[in-house]
N, C-alpha and C. Protein backbone atom coordinates (compact mmCIF):
# COMPACT_ATOMS: atom_id res chain seq x y z
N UNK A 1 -7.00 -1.17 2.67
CA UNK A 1 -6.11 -0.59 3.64
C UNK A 1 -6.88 0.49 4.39
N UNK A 2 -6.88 0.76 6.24
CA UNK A 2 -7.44 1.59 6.81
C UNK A 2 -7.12 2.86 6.40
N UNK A 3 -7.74 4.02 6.13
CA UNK A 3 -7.71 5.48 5.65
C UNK A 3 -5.93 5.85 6.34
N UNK A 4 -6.09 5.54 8.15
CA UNK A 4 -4.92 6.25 8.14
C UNK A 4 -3.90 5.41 8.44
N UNK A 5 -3.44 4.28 7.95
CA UNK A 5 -2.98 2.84 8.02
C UNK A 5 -1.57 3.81 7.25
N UNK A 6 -0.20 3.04 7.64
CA UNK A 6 0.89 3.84 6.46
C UNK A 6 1.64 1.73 6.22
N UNK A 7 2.31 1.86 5.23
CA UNK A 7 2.96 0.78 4.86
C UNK A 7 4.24 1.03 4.72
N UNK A 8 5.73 0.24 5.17
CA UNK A 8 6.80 0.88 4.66
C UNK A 8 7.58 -0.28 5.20
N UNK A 9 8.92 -0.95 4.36
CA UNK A 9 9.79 -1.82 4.75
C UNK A 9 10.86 -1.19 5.96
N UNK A 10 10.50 0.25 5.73
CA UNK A 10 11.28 0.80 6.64
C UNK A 10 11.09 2.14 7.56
N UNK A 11 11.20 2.17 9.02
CA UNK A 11 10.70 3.76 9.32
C UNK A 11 11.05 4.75 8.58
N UNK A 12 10.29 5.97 8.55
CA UNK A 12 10.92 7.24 8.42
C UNK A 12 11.86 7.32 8.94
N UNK A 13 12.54 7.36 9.87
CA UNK A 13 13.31 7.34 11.17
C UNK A 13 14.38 6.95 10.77
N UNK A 14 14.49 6.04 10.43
CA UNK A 14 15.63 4.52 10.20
C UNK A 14 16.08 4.94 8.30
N UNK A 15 15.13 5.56 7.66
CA UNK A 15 15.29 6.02 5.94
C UNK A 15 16.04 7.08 6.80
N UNK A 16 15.97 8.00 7.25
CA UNK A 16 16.32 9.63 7.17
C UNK A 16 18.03 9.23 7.65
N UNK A 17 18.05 8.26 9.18
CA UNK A 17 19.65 7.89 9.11
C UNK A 17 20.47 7.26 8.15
N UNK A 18 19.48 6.84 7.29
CA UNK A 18 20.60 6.00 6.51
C UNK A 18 20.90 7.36 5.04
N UNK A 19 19.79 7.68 4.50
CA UNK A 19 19.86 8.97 3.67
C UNK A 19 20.68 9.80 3.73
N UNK A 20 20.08 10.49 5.32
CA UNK A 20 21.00 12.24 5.70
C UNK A 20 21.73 11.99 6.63
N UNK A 21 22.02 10.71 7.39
CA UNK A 21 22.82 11.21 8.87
C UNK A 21 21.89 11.67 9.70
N UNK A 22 20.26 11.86 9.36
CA UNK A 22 19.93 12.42 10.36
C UNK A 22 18.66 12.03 10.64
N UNK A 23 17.65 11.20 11.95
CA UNK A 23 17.14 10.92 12.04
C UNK A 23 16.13 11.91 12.28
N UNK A 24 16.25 13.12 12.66
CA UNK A 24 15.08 14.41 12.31
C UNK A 24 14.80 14.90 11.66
N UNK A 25 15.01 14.49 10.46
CA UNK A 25 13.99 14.45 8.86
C UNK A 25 13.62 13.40 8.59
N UNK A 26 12.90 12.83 9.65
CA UNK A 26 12.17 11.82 9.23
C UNK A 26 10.60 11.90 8.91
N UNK A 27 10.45 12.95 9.05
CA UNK A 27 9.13 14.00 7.82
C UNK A 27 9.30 13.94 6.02
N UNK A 28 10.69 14.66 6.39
CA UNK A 28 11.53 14.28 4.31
C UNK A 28 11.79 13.26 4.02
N UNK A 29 11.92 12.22 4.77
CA UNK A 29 11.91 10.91 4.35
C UNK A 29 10.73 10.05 4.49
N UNK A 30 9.59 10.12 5.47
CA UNK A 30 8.28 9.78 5.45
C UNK A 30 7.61 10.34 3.45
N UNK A 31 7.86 11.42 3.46
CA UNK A 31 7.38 11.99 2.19
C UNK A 31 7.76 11.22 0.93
N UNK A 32 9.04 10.97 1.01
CA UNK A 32 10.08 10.46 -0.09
C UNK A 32 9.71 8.94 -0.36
N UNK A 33 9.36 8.33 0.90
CA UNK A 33 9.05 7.09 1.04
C UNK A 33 7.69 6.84 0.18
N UNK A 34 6.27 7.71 0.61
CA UNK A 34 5.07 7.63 -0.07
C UNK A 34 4.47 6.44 0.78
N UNK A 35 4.23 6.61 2.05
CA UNK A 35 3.85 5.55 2.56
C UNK A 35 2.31 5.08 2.90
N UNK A 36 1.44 6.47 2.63
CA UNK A 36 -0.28 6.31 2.78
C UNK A 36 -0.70 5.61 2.38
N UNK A 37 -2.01 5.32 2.88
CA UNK A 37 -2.88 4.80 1.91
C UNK A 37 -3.09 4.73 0.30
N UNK A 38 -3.42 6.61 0.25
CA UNK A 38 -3.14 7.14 -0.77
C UNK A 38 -2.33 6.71 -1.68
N UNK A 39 -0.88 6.18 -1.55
CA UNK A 39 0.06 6.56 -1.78
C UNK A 39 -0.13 4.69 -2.09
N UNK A 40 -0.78 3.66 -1.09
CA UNK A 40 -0.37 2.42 -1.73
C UNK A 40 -1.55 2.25 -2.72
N UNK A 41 -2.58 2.71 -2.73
CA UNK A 41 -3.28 2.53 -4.22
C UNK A 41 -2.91 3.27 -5.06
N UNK A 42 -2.39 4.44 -5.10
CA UNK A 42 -1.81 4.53 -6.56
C UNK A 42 -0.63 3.81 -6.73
N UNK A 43 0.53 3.01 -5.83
CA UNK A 43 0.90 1.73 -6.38
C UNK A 43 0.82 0.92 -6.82
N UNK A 44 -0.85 0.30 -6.62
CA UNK A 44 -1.54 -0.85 -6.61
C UNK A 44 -1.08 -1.83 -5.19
N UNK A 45 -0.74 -1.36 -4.18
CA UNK A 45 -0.74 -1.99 -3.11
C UNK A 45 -1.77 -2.48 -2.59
N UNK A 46 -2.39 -1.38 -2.59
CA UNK A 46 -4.14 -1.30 -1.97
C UNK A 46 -4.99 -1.36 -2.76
N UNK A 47 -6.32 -2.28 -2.66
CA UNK A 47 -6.95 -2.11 -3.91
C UNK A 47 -7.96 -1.01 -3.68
N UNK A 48 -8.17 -0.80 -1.98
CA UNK A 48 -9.36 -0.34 -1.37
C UNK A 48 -8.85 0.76 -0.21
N UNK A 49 -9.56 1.51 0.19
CA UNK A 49 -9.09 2.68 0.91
C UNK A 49 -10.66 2.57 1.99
N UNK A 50 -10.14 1.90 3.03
CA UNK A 50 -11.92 1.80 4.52
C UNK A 50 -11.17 2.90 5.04
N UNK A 51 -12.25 3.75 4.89
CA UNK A 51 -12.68 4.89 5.48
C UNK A 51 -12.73 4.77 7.47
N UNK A 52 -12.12 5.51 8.12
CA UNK A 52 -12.42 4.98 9.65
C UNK A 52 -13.14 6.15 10.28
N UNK A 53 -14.12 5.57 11.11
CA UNK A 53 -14.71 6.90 11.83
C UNK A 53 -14.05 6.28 13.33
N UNK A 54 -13.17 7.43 13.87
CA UNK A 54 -12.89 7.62 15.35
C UNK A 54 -13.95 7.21 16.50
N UNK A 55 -14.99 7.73 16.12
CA UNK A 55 -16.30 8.06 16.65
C UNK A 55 -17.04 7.41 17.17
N UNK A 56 -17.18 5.75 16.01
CA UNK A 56 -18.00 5.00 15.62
C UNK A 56 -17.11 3.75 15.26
N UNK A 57 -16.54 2.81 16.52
CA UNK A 57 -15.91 1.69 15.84
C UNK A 57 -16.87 0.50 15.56
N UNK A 58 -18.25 0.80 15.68
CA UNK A 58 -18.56 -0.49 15.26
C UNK A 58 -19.01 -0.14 13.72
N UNK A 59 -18.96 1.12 13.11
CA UNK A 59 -19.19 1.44 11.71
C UNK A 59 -17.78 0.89 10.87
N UNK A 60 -17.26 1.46 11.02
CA UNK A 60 -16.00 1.09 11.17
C UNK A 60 -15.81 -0.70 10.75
N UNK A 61 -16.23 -1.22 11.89
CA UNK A 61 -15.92 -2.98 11.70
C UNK A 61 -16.87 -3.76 10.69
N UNK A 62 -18.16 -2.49 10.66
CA UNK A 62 -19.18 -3.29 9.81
C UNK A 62 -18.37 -2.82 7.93
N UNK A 63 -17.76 -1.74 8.12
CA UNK A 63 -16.83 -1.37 6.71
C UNK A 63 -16.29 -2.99 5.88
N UNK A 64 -15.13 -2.70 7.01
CA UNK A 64 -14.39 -3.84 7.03
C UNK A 64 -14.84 -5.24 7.14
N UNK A 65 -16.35 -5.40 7.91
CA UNK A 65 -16.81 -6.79 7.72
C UNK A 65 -17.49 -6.84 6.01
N UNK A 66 -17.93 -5.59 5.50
CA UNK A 66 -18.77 -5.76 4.47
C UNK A 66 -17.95 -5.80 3.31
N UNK A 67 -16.51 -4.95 2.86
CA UNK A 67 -15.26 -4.90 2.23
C UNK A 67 -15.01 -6.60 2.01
N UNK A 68 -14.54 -7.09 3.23
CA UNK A 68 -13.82 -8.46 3.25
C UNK A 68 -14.85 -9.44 2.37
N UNK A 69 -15.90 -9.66 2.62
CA UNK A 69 -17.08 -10.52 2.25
C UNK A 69 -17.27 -10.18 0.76
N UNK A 70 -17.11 -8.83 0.05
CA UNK A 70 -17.03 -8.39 -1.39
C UNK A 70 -16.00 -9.12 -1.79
N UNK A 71 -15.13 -8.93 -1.62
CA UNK A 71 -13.62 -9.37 -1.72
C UNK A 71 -13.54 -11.20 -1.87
N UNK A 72 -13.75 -11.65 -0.57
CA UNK A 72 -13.97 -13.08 -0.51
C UNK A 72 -14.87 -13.71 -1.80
N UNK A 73 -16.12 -13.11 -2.03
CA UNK A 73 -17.03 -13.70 -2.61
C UNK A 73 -16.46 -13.37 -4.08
N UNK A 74 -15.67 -12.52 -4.75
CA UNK A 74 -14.69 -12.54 -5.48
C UNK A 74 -13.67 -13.92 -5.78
N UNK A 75 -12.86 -13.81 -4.53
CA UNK A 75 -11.89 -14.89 -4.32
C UNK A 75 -12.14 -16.21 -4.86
N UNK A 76 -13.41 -16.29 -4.25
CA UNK A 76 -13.97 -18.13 -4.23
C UNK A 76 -14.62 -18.50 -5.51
N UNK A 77 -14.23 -17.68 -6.36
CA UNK A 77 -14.92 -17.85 -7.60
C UNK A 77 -13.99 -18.49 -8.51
N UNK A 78 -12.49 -18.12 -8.31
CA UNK A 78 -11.37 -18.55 -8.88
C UNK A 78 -11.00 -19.93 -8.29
N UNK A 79 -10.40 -20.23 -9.30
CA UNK A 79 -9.72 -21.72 -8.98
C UNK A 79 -8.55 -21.39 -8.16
N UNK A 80 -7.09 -22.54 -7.87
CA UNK A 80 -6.39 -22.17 -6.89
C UNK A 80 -5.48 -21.51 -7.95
N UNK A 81 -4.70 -21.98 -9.02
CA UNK A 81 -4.11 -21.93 -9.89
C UNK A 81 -4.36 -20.50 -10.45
N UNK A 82 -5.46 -20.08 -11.03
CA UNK A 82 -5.81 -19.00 -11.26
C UNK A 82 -5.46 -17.79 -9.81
N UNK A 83 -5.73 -17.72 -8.86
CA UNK A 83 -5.61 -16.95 -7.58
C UNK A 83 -4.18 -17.06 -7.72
N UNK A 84 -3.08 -17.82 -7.60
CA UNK A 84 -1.88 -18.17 -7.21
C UNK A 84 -1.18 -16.78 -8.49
N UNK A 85 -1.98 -17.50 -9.71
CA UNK A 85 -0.92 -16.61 -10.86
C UNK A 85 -1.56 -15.26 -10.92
N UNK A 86 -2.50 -14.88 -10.61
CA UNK A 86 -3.09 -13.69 -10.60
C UNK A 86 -1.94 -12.78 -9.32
N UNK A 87 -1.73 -13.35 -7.91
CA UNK A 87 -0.69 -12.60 -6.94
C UNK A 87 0.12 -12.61 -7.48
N UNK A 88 1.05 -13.32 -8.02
CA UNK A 88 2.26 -13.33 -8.81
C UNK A 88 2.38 -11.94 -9.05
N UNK A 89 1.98 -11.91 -10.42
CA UNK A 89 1.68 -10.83 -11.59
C UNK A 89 1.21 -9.69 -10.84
N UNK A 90 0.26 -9.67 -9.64
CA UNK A 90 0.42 -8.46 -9.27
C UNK A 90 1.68 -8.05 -8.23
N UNK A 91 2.38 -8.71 -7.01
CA UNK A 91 3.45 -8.73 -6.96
C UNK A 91 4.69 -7.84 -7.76
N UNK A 92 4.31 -8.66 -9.09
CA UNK A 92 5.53 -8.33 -9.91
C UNK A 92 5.33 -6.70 -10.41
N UNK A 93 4.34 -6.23 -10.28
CA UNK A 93 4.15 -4.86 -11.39
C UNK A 93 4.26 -3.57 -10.03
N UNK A 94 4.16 -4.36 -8.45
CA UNK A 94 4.43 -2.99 -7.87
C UNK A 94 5.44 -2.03 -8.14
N UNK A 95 5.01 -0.51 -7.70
CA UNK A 95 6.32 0.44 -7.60
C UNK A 95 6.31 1.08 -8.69
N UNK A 96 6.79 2.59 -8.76
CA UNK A 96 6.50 3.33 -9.52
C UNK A 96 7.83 3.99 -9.41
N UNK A 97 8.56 4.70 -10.67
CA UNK A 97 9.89 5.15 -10.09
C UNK A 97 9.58 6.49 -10.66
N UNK A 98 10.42 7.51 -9.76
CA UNK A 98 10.30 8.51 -9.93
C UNK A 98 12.10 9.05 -9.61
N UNK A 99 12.00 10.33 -10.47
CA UNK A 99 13.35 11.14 -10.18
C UNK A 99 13.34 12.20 -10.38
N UNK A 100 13.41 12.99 -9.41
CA UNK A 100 13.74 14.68 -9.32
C UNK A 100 11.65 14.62 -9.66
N UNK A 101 11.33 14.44 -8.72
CA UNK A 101 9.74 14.64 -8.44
C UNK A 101 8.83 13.78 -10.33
N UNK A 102 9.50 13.74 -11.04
CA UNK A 102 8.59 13.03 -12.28
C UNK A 102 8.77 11.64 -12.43
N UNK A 103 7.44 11.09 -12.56
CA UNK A 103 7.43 9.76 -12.93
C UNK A 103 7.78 9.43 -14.08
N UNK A 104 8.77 8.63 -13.98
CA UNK A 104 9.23 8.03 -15.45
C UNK A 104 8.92 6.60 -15.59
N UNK A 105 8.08 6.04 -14.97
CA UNK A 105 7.87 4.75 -15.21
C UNK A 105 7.36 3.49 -14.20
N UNK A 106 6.55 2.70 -14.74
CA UNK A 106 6.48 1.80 -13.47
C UNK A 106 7.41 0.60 -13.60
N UNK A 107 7.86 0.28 -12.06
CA UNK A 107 8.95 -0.73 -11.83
C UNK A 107 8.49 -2.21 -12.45
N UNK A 108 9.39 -2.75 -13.26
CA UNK A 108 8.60 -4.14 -13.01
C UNK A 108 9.85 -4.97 -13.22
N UNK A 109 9.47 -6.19 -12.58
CA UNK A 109 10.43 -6.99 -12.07
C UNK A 109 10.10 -8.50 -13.10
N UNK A 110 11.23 -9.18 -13.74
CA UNK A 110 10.87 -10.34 -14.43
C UNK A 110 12.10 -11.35 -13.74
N UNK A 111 11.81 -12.58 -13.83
CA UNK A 111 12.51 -13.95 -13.05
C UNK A 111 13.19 -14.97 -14.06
């Protein structure tokens, strides 16, 4: 995932109206949400955090060309069957729940 990339099923914006009535805490609800980078690898969303330089987009693309190709050359090592049940299982273990700021546990989902 790009450094300043955010992930979320839903805006800040669109969380804060449905939450408070009020779509100008959509800062307290950006927060609440946990939508960074940051925030999707310690989910396990993300496995990887590419760094972006403003500056320098072809550093930048060579990141991301050199990332993907690690990754791939990973991939192709597995059978299909193996790859298929490996997403599953990770799928299933996202999400972390928290209440009144402490983690009590990670979410997991069974079928």
């Amino acid at each position: 995932m790009m450094e300043n990339a955010v992930y979320s099923v839903i805006s800040p914006e669109g969380c804060a109206s449905i939450l408070w009535k009020d779509a100008s805490r959509a800062e307290d609800a950006a927060q609440c949400l946990r939508i960074t980078a940051d925030d999707m690898k310690t989910f396990g969303v993300a496995e990887t955090i590419i760094p972006e330089n403003p500056d320098d987009f072809a550093s930048t693309c060579e990141t991301i060309k050199r990332n993907l190709k690690e990754d791939l050359s990973v991939l192709l090592q597995k059978d299909t069957e193996t790859l298929l049940e490996d997403r599953y299982l990770r799928f299933r273990k996202f999400g972390i729940y928290e209440e009144n700021g402490e983690t009590l546990g990670t979410v997991t989902y069974s079928i």
